[in-house]
Each structure stands twice: as C-alpha cells, then as structure tokens.
N, C-alpha and C. Protein backbone atom coordinates (compact mmCIF):
# COMPACT_ATOMS: atom_id res chain seq x y z
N UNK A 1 0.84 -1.19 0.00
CA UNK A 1 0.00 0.00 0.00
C UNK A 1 0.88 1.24 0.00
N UNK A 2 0.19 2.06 -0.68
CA UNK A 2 1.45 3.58 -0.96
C UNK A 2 0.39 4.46 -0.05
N UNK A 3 1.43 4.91 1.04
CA UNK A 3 0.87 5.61 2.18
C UNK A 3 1.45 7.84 1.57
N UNK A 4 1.50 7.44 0.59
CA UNK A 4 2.08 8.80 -0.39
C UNK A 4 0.50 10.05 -0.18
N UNK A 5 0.88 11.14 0.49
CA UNK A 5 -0.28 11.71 0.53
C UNK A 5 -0.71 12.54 -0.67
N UNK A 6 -1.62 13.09 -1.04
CA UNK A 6 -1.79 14.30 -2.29
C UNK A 6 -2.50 15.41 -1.91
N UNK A 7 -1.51 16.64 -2.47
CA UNK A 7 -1.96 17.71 -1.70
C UNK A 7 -2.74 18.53 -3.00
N UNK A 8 -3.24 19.45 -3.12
CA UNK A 8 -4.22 19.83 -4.12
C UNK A 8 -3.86 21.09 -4.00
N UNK A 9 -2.83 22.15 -4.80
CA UNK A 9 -2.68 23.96 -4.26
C UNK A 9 -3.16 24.22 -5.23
N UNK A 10 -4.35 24.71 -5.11
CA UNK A 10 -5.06 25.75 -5.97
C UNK A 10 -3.93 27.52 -6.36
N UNK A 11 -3.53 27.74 -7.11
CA UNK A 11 -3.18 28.89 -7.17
C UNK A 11 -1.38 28.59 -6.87
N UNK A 12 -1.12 27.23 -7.32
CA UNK A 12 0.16 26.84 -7.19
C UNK A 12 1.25 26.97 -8.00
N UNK A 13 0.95 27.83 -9.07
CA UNK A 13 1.68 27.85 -10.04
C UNK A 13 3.20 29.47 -9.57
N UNK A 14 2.66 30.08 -8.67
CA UNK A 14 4.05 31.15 -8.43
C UNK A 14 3.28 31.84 -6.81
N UNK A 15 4.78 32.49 -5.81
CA UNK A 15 4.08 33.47 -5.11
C UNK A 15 3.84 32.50 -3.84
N UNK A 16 2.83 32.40 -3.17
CA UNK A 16 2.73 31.66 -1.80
C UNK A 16 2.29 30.23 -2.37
N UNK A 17 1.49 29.90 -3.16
CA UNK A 17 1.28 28.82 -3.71
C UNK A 17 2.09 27.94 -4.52
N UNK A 18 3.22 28.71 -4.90
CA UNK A 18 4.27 27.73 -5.22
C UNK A 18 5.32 27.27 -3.77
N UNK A 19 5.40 28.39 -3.32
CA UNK A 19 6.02 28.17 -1.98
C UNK A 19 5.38 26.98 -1.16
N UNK A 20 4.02 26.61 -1.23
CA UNK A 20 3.26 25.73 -0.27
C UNK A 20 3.63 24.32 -1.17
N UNK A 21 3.29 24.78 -2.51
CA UNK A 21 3.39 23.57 -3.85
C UNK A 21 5.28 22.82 -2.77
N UNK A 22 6.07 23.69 -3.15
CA UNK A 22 7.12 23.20 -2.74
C UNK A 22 7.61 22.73 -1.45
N UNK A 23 6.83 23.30 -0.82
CA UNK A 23 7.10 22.35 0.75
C UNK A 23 6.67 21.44 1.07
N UNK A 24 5.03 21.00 0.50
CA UNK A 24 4.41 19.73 0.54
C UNK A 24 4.91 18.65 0.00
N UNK A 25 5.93 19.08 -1.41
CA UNK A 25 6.68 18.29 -1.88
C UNK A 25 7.85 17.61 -1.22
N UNK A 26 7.97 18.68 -0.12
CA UNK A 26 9.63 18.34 0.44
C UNK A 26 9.38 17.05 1.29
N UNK A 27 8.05 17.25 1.80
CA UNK A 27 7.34 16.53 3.20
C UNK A 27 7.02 14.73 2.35
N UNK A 28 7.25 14.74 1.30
CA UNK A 28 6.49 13.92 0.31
C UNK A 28 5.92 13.37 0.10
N UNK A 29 4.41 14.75 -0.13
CA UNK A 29 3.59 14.42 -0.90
C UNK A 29 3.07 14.48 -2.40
N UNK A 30 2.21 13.76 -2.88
CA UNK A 30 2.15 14.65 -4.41
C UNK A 30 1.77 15.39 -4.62
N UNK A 31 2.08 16.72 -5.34
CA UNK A 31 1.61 17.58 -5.31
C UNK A 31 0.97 18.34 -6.58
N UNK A 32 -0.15 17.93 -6.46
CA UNK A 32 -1.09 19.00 -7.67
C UNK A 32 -1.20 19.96 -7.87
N UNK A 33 -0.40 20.59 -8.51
CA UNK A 33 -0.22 21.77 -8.85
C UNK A 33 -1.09 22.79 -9.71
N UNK A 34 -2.52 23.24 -9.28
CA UNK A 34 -3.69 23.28 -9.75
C UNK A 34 -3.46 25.19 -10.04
N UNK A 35 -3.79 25.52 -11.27
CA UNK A 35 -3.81 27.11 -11.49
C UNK A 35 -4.30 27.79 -12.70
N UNK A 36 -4.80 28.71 -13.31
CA UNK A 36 -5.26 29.04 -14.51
C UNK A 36 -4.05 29.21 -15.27
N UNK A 37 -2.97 29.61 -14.97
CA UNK A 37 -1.56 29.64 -16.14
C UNK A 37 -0.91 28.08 -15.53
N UNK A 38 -1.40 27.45 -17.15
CA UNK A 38 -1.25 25.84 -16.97
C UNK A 38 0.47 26.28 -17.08
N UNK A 39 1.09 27.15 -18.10
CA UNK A 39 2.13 27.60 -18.27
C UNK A 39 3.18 27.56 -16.90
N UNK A 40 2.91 28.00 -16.02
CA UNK A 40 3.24 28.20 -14.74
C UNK A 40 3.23 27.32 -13.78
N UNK A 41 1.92 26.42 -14.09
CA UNK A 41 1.98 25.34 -13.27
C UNK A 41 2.94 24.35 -13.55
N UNK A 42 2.88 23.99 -14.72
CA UNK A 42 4.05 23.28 -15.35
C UNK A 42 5.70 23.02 -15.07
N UNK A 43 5.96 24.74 -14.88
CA UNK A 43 7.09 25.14 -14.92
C UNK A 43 7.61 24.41 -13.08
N UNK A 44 6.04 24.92 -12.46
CA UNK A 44 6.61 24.92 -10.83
C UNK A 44 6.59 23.01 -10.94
N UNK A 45 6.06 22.63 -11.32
CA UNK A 45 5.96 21.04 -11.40
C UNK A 45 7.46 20.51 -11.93
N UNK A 46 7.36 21.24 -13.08
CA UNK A 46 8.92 20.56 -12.90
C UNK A 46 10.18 21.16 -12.27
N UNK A 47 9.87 21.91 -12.00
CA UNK A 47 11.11 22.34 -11.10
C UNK A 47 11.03 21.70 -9.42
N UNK A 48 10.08 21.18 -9.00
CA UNK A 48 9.32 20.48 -7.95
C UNK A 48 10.12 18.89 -8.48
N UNK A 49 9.97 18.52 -9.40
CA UNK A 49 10.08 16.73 -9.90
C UNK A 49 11.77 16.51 -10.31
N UNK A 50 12.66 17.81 -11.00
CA UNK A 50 13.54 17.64 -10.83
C UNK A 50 14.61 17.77 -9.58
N UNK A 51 13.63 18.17 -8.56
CA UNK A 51 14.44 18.39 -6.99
C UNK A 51 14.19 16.95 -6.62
N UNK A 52 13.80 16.13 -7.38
CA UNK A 52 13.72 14.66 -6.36
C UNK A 52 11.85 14.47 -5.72
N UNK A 53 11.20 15.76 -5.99
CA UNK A 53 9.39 15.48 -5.40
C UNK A 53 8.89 15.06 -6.24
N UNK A 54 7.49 14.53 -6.25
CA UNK A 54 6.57 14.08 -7.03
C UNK A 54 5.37 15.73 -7.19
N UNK A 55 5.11 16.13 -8.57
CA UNK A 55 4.34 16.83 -8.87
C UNK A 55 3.66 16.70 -10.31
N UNK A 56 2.62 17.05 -10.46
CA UNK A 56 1.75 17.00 -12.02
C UNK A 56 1.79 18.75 -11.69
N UNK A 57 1.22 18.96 -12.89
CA UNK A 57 0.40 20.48 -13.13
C UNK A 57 -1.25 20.06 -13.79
N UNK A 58 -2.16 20.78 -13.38
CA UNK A 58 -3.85 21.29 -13.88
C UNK A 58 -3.99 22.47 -13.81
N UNK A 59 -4.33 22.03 -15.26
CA UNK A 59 -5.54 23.72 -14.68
C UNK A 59 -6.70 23.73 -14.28
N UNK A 60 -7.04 25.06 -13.41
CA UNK A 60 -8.42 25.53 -12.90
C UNK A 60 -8.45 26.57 -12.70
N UNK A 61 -10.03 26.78 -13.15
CA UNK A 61 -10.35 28.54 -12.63
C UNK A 61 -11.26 27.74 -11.50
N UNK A 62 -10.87 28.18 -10.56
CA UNK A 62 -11.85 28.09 -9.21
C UNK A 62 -12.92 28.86 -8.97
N UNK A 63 -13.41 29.72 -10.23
CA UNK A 63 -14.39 30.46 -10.27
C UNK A 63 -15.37 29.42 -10.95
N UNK A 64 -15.30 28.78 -11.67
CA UNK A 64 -15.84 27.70 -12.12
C UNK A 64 -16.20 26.37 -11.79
N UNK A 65 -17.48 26.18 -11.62
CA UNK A 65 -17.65 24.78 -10.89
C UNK A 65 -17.34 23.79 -11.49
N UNK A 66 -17.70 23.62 -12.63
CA UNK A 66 -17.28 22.91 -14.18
C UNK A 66 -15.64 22.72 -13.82
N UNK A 67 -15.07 23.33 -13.59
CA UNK A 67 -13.62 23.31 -13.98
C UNK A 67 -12.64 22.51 -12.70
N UNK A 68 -13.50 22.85 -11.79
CA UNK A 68 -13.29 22.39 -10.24
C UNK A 68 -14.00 20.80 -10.28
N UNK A 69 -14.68 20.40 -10.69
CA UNK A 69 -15.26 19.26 -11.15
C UNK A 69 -14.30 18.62 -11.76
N UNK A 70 -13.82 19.00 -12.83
CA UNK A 70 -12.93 18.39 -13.82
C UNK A 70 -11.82 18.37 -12.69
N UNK A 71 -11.21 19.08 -12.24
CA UNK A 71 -9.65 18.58 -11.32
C UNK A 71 -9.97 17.70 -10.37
N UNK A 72 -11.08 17.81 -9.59
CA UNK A 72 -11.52 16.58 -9.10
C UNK A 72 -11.59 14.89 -9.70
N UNK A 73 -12.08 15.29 -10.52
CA UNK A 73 -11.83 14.00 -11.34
C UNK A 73 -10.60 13.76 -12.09
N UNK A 74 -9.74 14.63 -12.46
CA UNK A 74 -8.52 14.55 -13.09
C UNK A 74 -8.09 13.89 -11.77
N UNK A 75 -7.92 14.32 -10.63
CA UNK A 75 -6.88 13.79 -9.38
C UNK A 75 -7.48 12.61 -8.75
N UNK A 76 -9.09 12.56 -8.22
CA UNK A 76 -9.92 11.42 -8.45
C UNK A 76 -8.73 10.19 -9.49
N UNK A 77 -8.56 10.18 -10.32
CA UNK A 77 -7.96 9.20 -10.89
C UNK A 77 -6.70 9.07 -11.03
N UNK A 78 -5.92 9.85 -10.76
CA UNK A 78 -4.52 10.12 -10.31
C UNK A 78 -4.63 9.45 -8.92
N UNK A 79 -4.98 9.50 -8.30
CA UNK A 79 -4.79 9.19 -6.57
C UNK A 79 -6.13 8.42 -6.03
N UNK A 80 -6.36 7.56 -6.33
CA UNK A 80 -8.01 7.09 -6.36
C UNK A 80 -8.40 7.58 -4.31
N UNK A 81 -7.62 7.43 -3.46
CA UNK A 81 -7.74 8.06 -2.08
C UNK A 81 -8.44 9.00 -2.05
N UNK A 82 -8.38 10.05 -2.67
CA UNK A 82 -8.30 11.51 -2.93
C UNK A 82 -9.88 11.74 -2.35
C-alpha cells in the first residue's frame, strides 16, 4: 500500500502557492499543482520533480464549478484516495 499523501494547491503555479506547492513536496507528498496559467503550473511542477518530489500540473479557474469538477476528477484518478 502507498501511504504517499496528495496535496491539491489551488493557485500553485508562483508566489505563496508555489512556496506551499514546494514544501508539501519536500514533506512527500504529491503535489497538484492546480492554477489558470497551466504555463506556470508546469514550470513549478517541474522544477518540484527535478528536486527529487513528485508533482503533475492542472488547470483551474476556481471560479468555475465545471472546472473544479474536472480537477476533481482529473486527481480522483490520479490518486483514487483523494
């Protein structure tokens, strides 16, 4: 059993949310790197995966229920725990 937790930072792509993105990583968990500049999320994901953490990037507008739905289910199946 993989006791690996997954953390979900909305707004993780730069700023306090990459800062959180990167410490959850340190602690190691996975970290979903959830934000409207998929661009950004990306970037913090891999700069997160080449330090040795586990991270993806999503996008979401959290203004959107639709969209918040979809990362749910995107990570829903990434991490079936979740």
């Amino acid at each position: 059993m993989n006791d690996q937790k997954t953390a979900i930072v909305t707004g993780g792509a730069k700023g306090l949310g990459k800062a959180i993105s990167e410490t959850l990583a340190a602690t190691g968990a996975l970290v979903v790197v959830a934000d409207m500049e998929i661009g950004k999320a990306r970037e913090t994901a891999d700069s997160i995966t080449g330090q040795g953490g586990a991270a993806v990037a999503m996008e979401v507008n959290i203004a959107e229920e639709a969209s918040v739905l979809a990362l749910y289910q995107a990570v829903k199946a990434l991490s079936p725990s979740v």
